[in-house]
Protein backbone atom coordinates (compact mmCIF):
# COMPACT_ATOMS: atom_id res chain seq x y z
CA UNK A 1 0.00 0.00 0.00
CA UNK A 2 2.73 2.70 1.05
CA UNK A 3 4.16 1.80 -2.27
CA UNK A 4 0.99 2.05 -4.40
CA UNK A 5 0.31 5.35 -3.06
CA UNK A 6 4.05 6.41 -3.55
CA UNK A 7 3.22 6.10 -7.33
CA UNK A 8 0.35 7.37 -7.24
CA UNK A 9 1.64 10.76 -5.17
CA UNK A 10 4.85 10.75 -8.59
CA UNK A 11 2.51 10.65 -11.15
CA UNK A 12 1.42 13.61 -11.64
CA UNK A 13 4.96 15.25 -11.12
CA UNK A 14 6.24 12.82 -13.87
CA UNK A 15 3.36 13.95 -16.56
CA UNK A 16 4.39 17.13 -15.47
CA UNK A 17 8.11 17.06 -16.32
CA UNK A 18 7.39 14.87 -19.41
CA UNK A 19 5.38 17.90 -20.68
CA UNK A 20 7.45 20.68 -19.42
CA UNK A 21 10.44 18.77 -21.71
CA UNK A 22 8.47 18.23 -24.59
CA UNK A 23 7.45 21.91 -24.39
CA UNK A 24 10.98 22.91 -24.18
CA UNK A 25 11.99 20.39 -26.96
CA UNK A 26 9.26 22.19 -28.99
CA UNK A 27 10.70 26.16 -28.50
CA UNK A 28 14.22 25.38 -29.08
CA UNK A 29 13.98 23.21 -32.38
CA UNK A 30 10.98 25.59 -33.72
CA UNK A 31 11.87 28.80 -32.21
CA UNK A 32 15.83 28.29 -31.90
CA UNK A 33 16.28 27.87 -35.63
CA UNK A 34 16.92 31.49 -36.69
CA UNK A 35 19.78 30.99 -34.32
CA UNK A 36 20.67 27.70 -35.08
CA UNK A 37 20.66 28.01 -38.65
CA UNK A 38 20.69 29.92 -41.89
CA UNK A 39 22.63 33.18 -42.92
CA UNK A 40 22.66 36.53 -41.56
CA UNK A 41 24.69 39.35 -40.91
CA UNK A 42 25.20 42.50 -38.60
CA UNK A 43 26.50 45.90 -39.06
CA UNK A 44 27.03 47.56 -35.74
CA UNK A 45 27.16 46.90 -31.61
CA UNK A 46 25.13 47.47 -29.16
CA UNK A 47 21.73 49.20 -28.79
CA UNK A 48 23.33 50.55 -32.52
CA UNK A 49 23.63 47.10 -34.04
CA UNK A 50 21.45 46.32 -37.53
CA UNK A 51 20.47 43.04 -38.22
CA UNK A 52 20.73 41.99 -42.34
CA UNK A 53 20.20 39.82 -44.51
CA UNK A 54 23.01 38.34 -46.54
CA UNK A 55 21.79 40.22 -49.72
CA UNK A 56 20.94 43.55 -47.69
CA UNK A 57 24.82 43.48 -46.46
CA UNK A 58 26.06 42.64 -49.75
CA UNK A 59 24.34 45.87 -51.15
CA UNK A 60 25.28 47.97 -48.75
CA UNK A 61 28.87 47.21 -49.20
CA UNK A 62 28.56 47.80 -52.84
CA UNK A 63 26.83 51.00 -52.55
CA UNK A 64 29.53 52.29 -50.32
CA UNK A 65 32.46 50.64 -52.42
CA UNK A 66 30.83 53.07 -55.28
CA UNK A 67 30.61 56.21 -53.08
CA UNK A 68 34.57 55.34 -52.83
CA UNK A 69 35.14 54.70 -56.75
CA UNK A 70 33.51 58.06 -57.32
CA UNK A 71 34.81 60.17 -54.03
CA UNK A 72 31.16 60.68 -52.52
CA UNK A 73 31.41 62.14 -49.18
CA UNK A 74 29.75 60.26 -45.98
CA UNK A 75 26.54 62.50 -46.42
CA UNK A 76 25.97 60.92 -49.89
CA UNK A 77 26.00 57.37 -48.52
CA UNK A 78 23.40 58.30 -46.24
CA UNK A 79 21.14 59.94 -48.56
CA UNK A 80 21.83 56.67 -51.16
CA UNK A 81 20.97 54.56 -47.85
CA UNK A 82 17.78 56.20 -47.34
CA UNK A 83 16.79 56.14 -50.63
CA UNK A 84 17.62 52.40 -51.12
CA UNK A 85 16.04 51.62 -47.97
CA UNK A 86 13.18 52.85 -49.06
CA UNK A 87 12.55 51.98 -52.26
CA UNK A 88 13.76 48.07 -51.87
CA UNK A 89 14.47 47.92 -48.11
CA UNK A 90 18.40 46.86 -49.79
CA UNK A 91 17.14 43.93 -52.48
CA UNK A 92 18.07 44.07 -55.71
CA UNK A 93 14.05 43.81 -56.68
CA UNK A 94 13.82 42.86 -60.69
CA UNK A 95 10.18 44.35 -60.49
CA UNK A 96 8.45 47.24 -59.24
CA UNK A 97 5.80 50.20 -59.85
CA UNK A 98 5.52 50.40 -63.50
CA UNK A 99 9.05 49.25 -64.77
CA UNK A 100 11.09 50.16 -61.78
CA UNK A 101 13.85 48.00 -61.28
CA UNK A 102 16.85 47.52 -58.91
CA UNK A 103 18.14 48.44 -55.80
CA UNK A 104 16.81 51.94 -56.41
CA UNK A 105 13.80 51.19 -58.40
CA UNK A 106 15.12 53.37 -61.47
CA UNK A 107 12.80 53.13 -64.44
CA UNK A 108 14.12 52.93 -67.65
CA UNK A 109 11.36 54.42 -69.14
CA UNK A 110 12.83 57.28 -66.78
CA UNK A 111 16.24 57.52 -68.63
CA UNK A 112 18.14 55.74 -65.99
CA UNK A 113 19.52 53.01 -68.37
CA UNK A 114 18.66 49.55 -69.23
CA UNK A 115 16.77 47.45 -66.91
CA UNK A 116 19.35 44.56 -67.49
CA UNK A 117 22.10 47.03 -66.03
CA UNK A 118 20.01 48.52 -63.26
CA UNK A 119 19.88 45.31 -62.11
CA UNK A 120 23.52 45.36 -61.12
CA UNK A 121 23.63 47.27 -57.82
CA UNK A 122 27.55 49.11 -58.98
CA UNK A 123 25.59 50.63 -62.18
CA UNK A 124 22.21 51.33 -59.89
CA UNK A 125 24.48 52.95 -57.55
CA UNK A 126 26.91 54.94 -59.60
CA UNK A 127 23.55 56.38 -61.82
CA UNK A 128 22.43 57.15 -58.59
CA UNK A 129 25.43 58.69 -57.11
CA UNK A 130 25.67 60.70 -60.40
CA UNK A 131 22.14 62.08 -59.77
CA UNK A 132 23.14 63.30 -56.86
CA UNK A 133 25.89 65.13 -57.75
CA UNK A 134 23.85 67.15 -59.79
CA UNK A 135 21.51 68.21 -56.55
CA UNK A 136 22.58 71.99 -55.64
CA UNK A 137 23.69 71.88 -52.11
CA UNK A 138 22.88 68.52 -50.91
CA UNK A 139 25.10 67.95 -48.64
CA UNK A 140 23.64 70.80 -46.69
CA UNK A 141 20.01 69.24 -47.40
CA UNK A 142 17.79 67.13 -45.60
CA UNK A 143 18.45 63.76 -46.02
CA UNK A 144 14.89 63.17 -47.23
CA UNK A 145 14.93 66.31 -49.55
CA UNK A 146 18.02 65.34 -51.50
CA UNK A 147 16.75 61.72 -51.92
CA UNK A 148 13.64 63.15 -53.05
CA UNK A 149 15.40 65.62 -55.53
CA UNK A 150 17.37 61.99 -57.10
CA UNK A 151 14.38 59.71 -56.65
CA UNK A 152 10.66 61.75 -57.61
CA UNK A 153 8.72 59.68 -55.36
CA UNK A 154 5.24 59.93 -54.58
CA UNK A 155 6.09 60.42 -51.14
CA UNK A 156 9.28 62.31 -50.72
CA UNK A 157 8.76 62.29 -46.61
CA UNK A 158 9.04 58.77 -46.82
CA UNK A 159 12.61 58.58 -46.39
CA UNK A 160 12.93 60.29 -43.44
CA UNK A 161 12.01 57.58 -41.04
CA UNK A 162 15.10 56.11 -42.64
CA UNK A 163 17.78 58.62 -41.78
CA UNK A 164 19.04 57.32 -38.34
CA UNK A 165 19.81 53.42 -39.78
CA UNK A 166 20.62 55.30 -43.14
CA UNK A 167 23.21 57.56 -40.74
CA UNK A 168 24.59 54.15 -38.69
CA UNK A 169 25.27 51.99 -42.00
CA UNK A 170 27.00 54.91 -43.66
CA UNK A 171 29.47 54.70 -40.53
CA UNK A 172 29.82 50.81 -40.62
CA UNK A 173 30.24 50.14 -44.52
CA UNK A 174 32.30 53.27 -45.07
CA UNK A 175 34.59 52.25 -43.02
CA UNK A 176 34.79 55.11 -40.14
CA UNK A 177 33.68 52.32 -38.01
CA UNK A 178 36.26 49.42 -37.56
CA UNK A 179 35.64 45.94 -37.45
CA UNK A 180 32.12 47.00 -37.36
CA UNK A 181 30.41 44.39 -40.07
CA UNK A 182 30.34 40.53 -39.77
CA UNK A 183 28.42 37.85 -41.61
CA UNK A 184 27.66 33.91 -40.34
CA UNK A 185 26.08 31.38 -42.12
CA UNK A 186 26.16 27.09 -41.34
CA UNK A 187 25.96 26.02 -44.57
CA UNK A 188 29.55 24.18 -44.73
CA UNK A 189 32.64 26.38 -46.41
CA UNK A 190 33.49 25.39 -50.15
CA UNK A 191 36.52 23.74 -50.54
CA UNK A 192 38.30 26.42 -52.13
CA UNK A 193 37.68 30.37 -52.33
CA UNK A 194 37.50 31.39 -55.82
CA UNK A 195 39.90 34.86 -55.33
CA UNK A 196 40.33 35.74 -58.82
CA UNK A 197 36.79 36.40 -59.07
CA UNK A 198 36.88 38.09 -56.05
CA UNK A 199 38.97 40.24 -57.20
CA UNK A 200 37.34 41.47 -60.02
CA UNK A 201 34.15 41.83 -57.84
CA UNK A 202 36.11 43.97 -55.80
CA UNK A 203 36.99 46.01 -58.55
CA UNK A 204 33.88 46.55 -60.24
CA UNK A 205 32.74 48.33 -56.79
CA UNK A 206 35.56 49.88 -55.74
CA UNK A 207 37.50 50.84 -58.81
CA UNK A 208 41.06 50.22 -59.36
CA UNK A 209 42.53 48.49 -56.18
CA UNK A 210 45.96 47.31 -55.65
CA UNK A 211 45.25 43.43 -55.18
CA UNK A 212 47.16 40.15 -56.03
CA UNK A 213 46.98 36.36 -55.12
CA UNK A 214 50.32 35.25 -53.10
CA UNK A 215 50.57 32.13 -51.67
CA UNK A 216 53.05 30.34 -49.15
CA UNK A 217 54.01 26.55 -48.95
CA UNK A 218 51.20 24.74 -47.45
CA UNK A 219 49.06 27.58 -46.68
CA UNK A 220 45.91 28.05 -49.17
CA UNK A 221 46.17 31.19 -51.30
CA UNK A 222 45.46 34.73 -50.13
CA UNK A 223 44.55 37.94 -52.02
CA UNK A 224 46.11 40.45 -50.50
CA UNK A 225 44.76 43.82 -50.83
CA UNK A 226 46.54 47.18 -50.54
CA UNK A 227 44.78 50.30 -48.89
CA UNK A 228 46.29 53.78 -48.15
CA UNK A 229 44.17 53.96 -45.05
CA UNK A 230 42.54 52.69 -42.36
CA UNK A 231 38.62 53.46 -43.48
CA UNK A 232 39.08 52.19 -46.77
CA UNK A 233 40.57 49.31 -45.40
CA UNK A 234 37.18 48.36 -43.18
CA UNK A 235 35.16 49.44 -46.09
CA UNK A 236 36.72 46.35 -48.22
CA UNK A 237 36.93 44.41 -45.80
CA UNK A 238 33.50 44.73 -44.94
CA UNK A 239 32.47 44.01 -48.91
CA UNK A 240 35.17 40.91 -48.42
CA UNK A 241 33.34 39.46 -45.65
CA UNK A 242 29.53 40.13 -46.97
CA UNK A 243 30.60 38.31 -50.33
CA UNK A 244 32.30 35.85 -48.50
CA UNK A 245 29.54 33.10 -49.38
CA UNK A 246 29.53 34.02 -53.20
CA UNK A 247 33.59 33.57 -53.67
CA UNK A 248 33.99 31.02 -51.01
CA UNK A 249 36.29 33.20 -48.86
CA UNK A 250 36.99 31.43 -45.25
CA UNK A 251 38.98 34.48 -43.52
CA UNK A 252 39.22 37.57 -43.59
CA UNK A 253 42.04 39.76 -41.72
CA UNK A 254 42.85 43.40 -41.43
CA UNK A 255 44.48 45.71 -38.62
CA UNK A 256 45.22 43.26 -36.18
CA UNK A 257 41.51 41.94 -36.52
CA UNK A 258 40.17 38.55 -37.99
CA UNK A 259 36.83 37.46 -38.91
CA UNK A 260 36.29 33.60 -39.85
CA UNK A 261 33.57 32.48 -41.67
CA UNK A 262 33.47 29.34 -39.16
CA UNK A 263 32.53 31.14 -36.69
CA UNK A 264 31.16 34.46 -38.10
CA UNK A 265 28.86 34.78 -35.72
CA UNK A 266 31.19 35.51 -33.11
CA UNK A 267 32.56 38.54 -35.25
CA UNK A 268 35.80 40.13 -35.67
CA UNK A 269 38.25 38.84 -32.70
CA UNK A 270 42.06 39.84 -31.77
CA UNK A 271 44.14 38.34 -34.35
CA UNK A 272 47.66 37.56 -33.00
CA UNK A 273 49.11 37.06 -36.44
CA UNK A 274 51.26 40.03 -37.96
CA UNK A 275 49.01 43.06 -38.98
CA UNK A 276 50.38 45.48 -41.69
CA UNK A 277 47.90 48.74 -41.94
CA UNK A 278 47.94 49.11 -45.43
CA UNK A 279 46.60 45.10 -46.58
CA UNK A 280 43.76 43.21 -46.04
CA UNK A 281 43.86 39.77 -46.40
CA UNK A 282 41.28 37.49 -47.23
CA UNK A 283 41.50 33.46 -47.56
């Protein structure tokens, strides 16, 4: 009898745990999976950090890669930001109002260009860029009014609820942040990064850049990337690591600073390796 009504007293507390584990079981392999899987990336710290998505980053680090090609000041990357923001919240969209295409939504109909070349983010942004140029005074503008003056929207008050992640990104991609834009992903690493299209990536964004392959015995091949300082250094190395999944790049490592595509998610961390200034390294 004592032993009947032993059982009988753990029953309940048994059904209980069974369920509270099940229900556990349930939130961390339904709930837990943005965490536990997939791509992403961030651009920022803090209360200031933005969450992306692998295409958003990539964009963003073209975009800025062209304000460098064409010597667009900060302000212009925010305004472009905005505006992109916007229009495609960062996708390269191949539809849109009427025939507006693109990162921007440019129509060709417009005079913008070809949709088939809008649809490259470097032309959408240096058509853009070029716009803007030709905006009197907008550096001194409001953000809003000078993307307005580039883009004719229906709503030209639109952008400005974009401004302050507009204003953060423009610090992170340009550079004047360091080490300030990572990307993770658990799909596994290709076998081998594919540099020498990585390097003419690069240089479709950026311009001419000083970069070459070298390689030592028994290490895999690096491109090695020159930069005359330390912002434009950041700035490719933030494109590096946001194309990292398209060119199969593993590591990336600039001013004493690594990121690994292993364990992206953890960053850029100390690197203890030498660290020359003026290259960036990728892997």
């Amino acid at each position: 009898m004592p032993t009947k009504r032993t059982r009988r007293g753990l029953t309940p507390a048994i059904v209980l745990v069974v369920i509270a584990v099940a229900v556990i079981t349930y939130l961390v392999v339904n709930q837990g999976k943005p965490l536990l899987s997939g791509s992403w990336c961030q651009a920022g710290k803090g209360k200031a950090a933005v969450s992306l998505d692998p295409e958003q980053a990539a964009i963003a680090a073209t975009i800025a890669g062209v304000a460098h090609r064409r010597a667009m000041p900060p302000r212009a990357v925010v305004v472009a930001y905005a505006a992109a923001l916007q229009e495609s919240h960062l996708h390269n969209l191949s539809y849109g109002d009427r025939d507006s295409v693109g990162v921007f939504q440019q129509r060709p109909s417009e005079g913008w260009g070809p949709a088939r070349k809008l649809k490259d983010p470097v032309y959408a942004s240096t058509r853009f860029f070029q716009a803007l140029t030709g905006v009197p005074n907008y550096r001194h503008k409001p953000v809003y009014r000078a993307a307005q003056a580039v883009q004719h929207s229906a709503d030209g008050l639109a952008y400005v609820q974009y401004q302050p992640v507009a204003t953060a990104l423009a610090a992170d991609f340009t550079g004047n942040s360091a080490h300030a834009v990572w990307c993770w992903s658990t799909a596994p690493d290709p076998a081998r990064a594919n540099l020498t299209a990585a390097r003419r990536g690069l240089a479709h964004a950026f311009g001419p850049v000083s970069s070459r392959r070298a390689a030592t015995p028994g290490d895999a091949p690096t491109m090695l990337v020159r930069v005359p300082h330390r912002a434009l250094g950041w700035a490719v190395a933030a494109w590096l690591v946001t194309h990292a999944a398209s060119y199969g790049i593993h590591e990336v490592r600039y001013a004493g600073f690594r990121w690994r595509g292993s364990s992206g998610s953890s960053g850029w961390t100390l690197d203890k390796g030498p660290a020359p200034r003026d290259l960036v390294r990728a892997s």
